[in-house]
PDB file of N, CA and C in Angstrom:
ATOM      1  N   UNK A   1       9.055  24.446 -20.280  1.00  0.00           N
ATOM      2  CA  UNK A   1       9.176  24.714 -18.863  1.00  0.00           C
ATOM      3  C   UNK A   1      10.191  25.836 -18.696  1.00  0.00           C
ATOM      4  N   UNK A   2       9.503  26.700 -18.253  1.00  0.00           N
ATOM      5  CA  UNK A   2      10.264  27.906 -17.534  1.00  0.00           C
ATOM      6  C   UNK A   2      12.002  27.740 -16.508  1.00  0.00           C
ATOM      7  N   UNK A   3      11.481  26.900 -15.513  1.00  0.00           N
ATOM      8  CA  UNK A   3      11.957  26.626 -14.684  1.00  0.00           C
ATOM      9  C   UNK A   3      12.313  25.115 -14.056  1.00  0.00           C
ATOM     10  N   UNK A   4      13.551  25.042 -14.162  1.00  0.00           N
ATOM     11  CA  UNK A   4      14.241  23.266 -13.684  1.00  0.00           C
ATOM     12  C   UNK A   4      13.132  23.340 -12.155  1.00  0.00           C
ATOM     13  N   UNK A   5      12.190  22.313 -11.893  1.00  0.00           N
ATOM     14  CA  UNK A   5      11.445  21.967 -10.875  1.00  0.00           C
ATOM     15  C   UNK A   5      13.210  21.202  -9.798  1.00  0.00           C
ATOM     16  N   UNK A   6      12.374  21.128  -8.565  1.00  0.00           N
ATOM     17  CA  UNK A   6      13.662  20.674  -7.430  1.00  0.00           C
ATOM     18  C   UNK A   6      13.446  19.476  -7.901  1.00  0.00           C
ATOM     19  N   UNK A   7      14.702  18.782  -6.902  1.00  0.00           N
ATOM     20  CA  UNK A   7      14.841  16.977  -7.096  1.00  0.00           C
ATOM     21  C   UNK A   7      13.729  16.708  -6.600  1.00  0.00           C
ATOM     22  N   UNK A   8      13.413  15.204  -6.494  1.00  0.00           N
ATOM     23  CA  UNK A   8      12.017  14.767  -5.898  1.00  0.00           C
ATOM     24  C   UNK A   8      12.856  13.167  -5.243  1.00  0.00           C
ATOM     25  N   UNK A   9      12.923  12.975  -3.801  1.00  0.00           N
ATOM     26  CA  UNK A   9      13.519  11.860  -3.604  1.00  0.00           C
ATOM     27  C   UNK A   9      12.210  11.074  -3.291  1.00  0.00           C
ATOM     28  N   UNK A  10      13.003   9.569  -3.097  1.00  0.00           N
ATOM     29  CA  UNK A  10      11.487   8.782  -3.321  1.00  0.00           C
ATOM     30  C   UNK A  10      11.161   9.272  -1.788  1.00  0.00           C
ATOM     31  N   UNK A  11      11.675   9.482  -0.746  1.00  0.00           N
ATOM     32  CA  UNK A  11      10.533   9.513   0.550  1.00  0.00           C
ATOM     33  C   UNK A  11       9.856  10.808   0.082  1.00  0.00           C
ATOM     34  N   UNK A  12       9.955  11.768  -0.483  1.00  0.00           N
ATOM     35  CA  UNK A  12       9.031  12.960  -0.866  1.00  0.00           C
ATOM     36  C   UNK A  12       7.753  12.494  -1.536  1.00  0.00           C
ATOM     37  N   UNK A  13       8.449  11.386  -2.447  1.00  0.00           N
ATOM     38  CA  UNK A  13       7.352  11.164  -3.536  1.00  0.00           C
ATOM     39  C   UNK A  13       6.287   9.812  -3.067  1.00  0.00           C
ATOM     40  N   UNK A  14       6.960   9.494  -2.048  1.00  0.00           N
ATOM     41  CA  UNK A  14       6.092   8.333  -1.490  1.00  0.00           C
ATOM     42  C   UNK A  14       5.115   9.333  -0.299  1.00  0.00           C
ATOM     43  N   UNK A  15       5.322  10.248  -0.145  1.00  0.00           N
ATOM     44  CA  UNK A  15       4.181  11.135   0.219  1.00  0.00           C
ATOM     45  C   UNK A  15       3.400  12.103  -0.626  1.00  0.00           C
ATOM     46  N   UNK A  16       3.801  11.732  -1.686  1.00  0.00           N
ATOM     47  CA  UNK A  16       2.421  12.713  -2.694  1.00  0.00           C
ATOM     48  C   UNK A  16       1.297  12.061  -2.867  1.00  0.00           C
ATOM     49  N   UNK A  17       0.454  12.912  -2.963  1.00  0.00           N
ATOM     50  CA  UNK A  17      -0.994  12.381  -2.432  1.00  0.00           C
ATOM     51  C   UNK A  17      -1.353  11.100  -3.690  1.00  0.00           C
ATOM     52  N   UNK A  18      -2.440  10.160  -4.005  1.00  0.00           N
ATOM     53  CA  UNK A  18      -2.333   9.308  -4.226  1.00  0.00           C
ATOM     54  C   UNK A  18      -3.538   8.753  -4.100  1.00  0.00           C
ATOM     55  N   UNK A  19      -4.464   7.733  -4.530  1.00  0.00           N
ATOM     56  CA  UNK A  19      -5.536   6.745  -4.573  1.00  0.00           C
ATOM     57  C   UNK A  19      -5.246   5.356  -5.167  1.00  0.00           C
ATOM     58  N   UNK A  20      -5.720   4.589  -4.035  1.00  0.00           N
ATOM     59  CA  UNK A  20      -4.953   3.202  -4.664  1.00  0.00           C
ATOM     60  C   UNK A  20      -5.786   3.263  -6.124  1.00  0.00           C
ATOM     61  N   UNK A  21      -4.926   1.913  -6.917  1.00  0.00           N
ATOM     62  CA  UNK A  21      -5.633   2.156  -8.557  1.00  0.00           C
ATOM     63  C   UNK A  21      -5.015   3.162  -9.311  1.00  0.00           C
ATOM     64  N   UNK A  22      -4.112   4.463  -8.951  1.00  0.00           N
ATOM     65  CA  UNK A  22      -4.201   5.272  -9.309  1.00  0.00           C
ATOM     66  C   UNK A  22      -2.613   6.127  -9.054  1.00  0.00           C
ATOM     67  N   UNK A  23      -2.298   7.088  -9.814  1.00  0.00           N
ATOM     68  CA  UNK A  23      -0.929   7.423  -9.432  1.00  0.00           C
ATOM     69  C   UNK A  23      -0.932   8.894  -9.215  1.00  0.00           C
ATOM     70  N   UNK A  24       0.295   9.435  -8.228  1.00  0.00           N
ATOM     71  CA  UNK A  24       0.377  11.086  -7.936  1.00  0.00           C
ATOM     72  C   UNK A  24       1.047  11.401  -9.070  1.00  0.00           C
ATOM     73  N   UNK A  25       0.310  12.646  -9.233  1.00  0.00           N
ATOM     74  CA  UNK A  25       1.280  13.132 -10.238  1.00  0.00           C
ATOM     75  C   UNK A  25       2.244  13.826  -9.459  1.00  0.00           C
ATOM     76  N   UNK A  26       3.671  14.013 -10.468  1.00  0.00           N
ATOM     77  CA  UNK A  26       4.921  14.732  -9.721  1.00  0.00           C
ATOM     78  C   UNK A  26       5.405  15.508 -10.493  1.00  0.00           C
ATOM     79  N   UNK A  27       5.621  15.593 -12.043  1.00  0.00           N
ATOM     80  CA  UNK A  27       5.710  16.648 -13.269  1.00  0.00           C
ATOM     81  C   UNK A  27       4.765  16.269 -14.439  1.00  0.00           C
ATOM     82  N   UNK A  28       4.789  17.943 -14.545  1.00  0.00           N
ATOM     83  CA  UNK A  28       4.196  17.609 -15.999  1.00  0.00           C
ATOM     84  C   UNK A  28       4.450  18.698 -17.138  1.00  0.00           C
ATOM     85  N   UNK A  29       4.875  18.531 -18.117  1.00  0.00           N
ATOM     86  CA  UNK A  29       5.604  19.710 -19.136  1.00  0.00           C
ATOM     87  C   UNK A  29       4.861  18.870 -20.478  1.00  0.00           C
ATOM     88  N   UNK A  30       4.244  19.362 -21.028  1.00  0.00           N
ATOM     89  CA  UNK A  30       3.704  19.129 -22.005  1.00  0.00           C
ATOM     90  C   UNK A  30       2.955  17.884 -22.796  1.00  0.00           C
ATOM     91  N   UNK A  31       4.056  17.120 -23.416  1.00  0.00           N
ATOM     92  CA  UNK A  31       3.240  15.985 -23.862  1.00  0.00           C
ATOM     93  C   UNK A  31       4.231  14.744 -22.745  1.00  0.00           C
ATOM     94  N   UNK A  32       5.271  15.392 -22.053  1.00  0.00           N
ATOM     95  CA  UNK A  32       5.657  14.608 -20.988  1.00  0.00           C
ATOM     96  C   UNK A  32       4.518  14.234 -19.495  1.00  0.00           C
ATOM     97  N   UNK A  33       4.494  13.815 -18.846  1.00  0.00           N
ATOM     98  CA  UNK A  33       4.345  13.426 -17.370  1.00  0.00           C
ATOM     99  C   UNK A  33       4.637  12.181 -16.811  1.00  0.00           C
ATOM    100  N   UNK A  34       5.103  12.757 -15.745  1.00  0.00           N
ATOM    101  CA  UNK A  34       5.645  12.158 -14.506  1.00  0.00           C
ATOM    102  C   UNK A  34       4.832  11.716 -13.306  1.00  0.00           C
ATOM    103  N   UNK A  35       4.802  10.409 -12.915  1.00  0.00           N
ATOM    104  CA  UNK A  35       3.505  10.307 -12.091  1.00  0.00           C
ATOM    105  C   UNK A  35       4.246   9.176 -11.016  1.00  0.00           C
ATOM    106  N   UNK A  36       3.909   9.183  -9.735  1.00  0.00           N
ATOM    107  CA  UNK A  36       4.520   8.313  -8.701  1.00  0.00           C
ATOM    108  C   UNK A  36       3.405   6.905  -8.017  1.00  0.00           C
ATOM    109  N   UNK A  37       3.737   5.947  -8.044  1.00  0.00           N
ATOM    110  CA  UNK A  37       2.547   5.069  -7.039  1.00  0.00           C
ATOM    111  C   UNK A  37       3.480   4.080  -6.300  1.00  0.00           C
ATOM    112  N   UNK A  38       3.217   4.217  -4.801  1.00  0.00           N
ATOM    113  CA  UNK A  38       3.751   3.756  -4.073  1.00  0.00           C
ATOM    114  C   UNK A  38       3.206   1.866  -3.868  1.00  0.00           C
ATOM    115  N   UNK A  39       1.880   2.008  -4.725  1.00  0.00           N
ATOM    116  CA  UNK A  39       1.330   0.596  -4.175  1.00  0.00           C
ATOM    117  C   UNK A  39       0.853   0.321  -6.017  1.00  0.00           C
ATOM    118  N   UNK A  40       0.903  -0.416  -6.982  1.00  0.00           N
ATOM    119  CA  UNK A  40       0.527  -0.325  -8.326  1.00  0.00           C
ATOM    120  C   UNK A  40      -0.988  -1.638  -8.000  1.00  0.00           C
ATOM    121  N   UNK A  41      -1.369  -1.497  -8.862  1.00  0.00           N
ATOM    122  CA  UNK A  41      -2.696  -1.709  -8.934  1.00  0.00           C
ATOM    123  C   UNK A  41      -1.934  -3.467  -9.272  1.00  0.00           C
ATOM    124  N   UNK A  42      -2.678  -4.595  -8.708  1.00  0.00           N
ATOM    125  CA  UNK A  42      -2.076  -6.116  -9.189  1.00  0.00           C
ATOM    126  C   UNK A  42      -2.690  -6.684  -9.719  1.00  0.00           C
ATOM    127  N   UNK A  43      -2.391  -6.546 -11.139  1.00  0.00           N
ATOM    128  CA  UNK A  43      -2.552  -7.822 -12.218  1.00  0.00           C
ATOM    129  C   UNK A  43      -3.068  -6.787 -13.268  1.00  0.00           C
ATOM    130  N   UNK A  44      -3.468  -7.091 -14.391  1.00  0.00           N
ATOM    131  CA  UNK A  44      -3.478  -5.954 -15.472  1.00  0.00           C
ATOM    132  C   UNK A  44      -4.163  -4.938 -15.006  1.00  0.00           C
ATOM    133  N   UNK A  45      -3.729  -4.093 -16.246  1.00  0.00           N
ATOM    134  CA  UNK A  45      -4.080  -3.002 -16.033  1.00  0.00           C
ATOM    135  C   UNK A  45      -4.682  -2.691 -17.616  1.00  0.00           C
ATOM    136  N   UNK A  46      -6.016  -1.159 -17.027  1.00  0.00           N
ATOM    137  CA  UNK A  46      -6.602  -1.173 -18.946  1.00  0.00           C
ATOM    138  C   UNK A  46      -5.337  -0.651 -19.587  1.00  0.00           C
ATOM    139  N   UNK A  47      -5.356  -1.119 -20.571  1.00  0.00           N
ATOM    140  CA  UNK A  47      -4.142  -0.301 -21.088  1.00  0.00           C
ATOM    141  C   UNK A  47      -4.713   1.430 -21.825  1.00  0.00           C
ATOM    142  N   UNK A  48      -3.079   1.745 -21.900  1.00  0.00           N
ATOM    143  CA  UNK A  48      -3.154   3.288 -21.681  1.00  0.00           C
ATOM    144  C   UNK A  48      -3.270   3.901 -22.910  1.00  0.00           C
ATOM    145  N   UNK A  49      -3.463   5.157 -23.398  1.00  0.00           N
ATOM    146  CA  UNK A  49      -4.094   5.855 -24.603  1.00  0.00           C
ATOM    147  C   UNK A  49      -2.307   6.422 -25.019  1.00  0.00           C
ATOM    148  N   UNK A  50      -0.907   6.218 -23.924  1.00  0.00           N
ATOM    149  CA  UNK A  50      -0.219   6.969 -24.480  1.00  0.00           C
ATOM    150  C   UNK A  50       0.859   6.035 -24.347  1.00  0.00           C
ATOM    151  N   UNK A  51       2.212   5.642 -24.974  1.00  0.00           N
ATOM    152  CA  UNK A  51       3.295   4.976 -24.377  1.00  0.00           C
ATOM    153  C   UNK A  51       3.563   5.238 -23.447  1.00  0.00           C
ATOM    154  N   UNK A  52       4.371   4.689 -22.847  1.00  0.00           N
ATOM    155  CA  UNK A  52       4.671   4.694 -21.196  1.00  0.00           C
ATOM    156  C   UNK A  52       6.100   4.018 -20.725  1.00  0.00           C
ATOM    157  N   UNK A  53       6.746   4.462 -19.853  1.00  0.00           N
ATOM    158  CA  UNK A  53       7.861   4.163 -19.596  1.00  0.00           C
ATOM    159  C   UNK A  53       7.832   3.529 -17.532  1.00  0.00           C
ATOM    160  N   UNK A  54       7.862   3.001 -16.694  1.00  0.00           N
ATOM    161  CA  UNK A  54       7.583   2.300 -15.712  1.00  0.00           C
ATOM    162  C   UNK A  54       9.298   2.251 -15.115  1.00  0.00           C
ATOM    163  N   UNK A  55       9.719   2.901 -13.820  1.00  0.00           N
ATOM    164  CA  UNK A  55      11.107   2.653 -13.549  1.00  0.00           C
ATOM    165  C   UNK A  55      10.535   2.279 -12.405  1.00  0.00           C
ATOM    166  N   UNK A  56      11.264   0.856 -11.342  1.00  0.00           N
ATOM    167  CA  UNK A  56      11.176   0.432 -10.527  1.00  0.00           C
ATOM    168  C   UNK A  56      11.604   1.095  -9.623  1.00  0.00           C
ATOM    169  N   UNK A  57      11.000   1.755  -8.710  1.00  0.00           N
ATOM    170  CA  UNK A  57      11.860   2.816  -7.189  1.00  0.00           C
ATOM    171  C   UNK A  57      12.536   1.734  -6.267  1.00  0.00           C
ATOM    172  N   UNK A  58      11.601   0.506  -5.817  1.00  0.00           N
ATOM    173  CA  UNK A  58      11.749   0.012  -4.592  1.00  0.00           C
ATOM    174  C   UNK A  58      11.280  -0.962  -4.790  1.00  0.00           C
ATOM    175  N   UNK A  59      11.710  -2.234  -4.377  1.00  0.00           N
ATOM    176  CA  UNK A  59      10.835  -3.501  -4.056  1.00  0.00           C
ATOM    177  C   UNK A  59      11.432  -4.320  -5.489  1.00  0.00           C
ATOM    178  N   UNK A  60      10.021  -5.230  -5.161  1.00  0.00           N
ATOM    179  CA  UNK A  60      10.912  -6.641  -6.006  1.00  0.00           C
ATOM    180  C   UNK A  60       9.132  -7.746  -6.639  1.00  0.00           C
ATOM    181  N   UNK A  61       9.273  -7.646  -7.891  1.00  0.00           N
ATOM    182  CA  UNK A  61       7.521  -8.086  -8.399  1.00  0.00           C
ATOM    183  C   UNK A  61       7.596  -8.392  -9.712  1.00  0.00           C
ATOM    184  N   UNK A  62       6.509  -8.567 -10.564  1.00  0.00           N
ATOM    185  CA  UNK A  62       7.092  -9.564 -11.725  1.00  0.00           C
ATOM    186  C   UNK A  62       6.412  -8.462 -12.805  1.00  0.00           C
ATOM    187  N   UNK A  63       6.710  -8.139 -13.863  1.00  0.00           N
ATOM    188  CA  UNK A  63       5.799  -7.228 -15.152  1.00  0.00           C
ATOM    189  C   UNK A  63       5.540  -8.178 -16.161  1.00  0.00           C
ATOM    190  N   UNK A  64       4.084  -7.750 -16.025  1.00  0.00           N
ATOM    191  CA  UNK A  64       3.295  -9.172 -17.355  1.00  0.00           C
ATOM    192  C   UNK A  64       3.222  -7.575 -18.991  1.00  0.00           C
ATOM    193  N   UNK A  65       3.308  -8.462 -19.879  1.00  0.00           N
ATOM    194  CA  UNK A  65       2.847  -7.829 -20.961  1.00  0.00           C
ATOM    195  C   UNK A  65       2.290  -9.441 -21.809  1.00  0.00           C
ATOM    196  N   UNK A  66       0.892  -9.635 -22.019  1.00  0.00           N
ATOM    197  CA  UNK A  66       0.714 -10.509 -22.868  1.00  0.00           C
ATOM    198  C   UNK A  66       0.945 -12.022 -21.460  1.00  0.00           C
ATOM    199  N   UNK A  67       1.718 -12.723 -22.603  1.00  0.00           N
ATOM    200  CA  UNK A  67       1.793 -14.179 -22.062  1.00  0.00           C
ATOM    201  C   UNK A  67       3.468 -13.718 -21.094  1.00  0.00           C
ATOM    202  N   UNK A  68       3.968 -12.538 -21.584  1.00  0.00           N
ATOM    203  CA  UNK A  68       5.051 -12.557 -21.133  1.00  0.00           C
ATOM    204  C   UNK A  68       5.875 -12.088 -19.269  1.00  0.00           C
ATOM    205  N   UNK A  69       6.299 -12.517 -19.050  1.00  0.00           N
ATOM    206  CA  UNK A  69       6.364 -12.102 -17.460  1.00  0.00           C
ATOM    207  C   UNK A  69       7.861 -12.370 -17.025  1.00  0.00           C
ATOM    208  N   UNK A  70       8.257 -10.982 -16.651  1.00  0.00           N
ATOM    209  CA  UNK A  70       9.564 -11.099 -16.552  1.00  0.00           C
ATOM    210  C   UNK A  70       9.617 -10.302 -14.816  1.00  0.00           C
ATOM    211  N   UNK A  71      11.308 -10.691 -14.228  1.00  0.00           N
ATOM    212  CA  UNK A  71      11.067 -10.022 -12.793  1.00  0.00           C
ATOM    213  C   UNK A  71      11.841  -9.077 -13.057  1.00  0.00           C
ATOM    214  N   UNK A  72      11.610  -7.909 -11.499  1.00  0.00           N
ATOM    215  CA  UNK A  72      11.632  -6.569 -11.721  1.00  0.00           C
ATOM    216  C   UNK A  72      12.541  -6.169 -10.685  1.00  0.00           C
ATOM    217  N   UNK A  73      13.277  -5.299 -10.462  1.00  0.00           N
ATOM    218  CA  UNK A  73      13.676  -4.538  -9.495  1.00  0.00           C
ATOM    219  C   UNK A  73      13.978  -3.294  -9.209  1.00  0.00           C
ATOM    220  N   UNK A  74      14.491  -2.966  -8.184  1.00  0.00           N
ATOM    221  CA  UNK A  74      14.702  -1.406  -7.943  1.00  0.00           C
ATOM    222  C   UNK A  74      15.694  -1.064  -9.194  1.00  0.00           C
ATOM    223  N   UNK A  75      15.606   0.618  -9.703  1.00  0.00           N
ATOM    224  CA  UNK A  75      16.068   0.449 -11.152  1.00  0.00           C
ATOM    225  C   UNK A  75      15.868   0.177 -12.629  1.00  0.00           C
ATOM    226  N   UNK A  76      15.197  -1.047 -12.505  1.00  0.00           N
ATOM    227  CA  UNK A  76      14.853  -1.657 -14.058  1.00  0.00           C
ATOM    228  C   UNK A  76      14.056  -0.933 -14.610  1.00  0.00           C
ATOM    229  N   UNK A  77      13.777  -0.642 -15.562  1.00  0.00           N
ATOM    230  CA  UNK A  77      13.063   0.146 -16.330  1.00  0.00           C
ATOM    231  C   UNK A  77      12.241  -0.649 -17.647  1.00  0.00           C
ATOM    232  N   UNK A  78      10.969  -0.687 -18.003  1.00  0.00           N
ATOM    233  CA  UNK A  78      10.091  -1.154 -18.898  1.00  0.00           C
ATOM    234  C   UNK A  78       9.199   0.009 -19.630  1.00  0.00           C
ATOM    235  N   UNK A  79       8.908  -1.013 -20.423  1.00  0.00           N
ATOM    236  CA  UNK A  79       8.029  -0.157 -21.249  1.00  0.00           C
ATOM    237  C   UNK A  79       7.214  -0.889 -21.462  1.00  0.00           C
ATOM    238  N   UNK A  80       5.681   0.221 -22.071  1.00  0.00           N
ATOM    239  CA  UNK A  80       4.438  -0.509 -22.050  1.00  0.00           C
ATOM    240  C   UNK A  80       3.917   1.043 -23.216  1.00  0.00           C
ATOM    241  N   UNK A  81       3.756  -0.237 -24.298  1.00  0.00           N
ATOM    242  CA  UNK A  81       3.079   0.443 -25.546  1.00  0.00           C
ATOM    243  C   UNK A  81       1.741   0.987 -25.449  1.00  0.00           C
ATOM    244  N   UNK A  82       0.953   1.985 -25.907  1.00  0.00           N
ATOM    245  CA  UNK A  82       0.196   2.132 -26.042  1.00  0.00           C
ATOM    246  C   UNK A  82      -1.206   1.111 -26.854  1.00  0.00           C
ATOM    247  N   UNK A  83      -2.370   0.772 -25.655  1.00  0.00           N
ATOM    248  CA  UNK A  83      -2.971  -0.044 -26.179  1.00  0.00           C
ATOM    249  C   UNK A  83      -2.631  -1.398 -26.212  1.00  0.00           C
ATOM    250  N   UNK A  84      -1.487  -1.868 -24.764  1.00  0.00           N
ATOM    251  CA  UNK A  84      -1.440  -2.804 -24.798  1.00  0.00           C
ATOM    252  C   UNK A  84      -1.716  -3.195 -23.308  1.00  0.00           C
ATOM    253  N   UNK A  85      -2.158  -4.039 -22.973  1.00  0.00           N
ATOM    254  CA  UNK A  85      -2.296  -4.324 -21.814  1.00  0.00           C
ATOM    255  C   UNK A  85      -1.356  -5.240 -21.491  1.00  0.00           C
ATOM    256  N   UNK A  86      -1.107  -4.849 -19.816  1.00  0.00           N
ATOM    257  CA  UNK A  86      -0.189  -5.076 -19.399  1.00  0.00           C
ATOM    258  C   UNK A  86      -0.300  -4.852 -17.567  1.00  0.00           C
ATOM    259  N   UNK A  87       0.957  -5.174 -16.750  1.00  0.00           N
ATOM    260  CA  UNK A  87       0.629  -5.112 -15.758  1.00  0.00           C
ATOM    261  C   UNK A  87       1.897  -5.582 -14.498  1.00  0.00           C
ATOM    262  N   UNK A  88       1.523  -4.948 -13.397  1.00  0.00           N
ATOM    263  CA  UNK A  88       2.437  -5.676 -12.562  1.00  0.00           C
ATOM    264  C   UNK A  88       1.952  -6.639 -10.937  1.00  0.00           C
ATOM    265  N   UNK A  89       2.572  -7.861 -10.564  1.00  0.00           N
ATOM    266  CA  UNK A  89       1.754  -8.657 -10.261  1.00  0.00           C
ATOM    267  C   UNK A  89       2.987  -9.557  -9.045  1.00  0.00           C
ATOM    268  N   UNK A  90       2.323 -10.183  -8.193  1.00  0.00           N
ATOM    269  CA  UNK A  90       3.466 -10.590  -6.936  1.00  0.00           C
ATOM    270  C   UNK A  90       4.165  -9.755  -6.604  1.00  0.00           C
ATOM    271  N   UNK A  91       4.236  -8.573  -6.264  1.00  0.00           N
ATOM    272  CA  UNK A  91       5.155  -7.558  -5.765  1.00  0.00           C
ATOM    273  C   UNK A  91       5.517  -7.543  -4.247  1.00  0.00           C
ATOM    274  N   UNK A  92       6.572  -7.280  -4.048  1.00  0.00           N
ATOM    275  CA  UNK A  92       6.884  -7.065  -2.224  1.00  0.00           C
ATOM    276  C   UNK A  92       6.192  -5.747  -1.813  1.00  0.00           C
ATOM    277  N   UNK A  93       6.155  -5.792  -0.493  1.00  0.00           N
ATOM    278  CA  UNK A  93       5.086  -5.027   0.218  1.00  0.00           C
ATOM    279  C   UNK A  93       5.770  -3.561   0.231  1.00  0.00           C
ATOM    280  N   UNK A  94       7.187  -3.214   0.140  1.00  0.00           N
ATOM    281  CA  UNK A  94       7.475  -2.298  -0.017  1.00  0.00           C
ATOM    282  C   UNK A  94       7.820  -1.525  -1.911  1.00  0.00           C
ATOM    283  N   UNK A  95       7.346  -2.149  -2.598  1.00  0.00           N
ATOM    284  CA  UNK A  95       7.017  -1.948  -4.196  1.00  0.00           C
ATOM    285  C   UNK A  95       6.423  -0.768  -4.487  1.00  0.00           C
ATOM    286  N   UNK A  96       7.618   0.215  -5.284  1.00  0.00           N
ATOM    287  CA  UNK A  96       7.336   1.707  -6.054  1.00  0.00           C
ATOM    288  C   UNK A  96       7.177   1.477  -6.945  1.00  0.00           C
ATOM    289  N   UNK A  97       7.086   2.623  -7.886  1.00  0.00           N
ATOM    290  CA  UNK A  97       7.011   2.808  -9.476  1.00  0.00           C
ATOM    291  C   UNK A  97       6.980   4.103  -9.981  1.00  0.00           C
ATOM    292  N   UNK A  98       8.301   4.903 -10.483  1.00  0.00           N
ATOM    293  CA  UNK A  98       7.786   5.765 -11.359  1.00  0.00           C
ATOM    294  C   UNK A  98       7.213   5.649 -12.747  1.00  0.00           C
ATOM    295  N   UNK A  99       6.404   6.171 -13.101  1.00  0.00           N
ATOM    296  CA  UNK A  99       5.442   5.889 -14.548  1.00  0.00           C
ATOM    297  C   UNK A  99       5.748   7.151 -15.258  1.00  0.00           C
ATOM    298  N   UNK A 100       5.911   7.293 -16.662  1.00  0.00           N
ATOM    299  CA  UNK A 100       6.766   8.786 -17.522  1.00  0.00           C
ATOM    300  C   UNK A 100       5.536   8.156 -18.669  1.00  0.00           C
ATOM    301  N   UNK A 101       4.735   8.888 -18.740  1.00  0.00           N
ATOM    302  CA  UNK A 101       4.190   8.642 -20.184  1.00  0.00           C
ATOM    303  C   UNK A 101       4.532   9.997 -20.920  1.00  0.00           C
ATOM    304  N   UNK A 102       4.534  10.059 -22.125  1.00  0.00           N
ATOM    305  CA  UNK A 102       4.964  10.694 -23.428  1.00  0.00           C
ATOM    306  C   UNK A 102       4.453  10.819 -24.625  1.00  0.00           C
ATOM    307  N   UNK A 103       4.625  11.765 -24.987  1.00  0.00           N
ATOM    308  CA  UNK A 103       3.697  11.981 -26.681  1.00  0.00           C
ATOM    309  C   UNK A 103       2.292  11.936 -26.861  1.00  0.00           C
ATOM    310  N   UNK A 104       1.834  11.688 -27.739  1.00  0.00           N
ATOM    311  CA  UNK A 104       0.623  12.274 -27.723  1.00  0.00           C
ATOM    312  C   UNK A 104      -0.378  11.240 -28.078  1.00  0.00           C
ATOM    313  N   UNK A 105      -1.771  11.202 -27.461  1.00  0.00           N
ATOM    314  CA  UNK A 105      -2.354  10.153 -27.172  1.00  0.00           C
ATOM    315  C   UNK A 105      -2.677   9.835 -28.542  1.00  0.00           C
ATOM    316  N   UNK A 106      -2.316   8.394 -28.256  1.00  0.00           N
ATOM    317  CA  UNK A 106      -2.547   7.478 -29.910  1.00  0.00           C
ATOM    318  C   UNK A 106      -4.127   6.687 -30.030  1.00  0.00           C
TER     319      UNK A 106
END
């Protein structure tokens, strides 16, 4: 990347465009991207072709991986391996998510 992109606060990013199911993208530099969803899809999800990193913006909901299910909040940060399914599920109505996947599809 050429150039440091501006900050991105969450009310900016809770207006990037978007399809439920589905996330905005907000950066992308190579084998990085950055992607925003204001509403996450509930209860698994297919799992993904790349690792993935999940930081909580807002709200309050539980992250399943497997049998496992732990709660979440603004802040917390998870991870979700490639090829594993996984997911997030009971969330409050005001529930973000930034999503950072990385490296190269496995």
């Amino acid at each position: 990347m050429d150039k440091t992109p501006a900050p991105i606060s969450l009310a900016a990013a809770r207006g990037l465009p978007w399809q439920p199911g589905r996330s905005a993208e907000a950066f992308i530099d190579g084998d990085l991207e950055i992607r925003f969803t204001p509403r996450p899809t509930n209860g698994p999800q297919v799992p993904h072709q790349r690792d993935e990193f999940y930081i909580v913006a807002a709200g309050t909901g539980h992250y399943r991986v497997d049998d496992r299910v732990t709660s979440v909040g603004p802040g917390d940060l998870v991870f979700a391996a490639a090829h594993v399914a996984h997911g997030f599920e009971d969330f409050s109505e005001d529930f973000a998510i930034w999503i950072v996947f990385y490296g190269p599809v496995k």
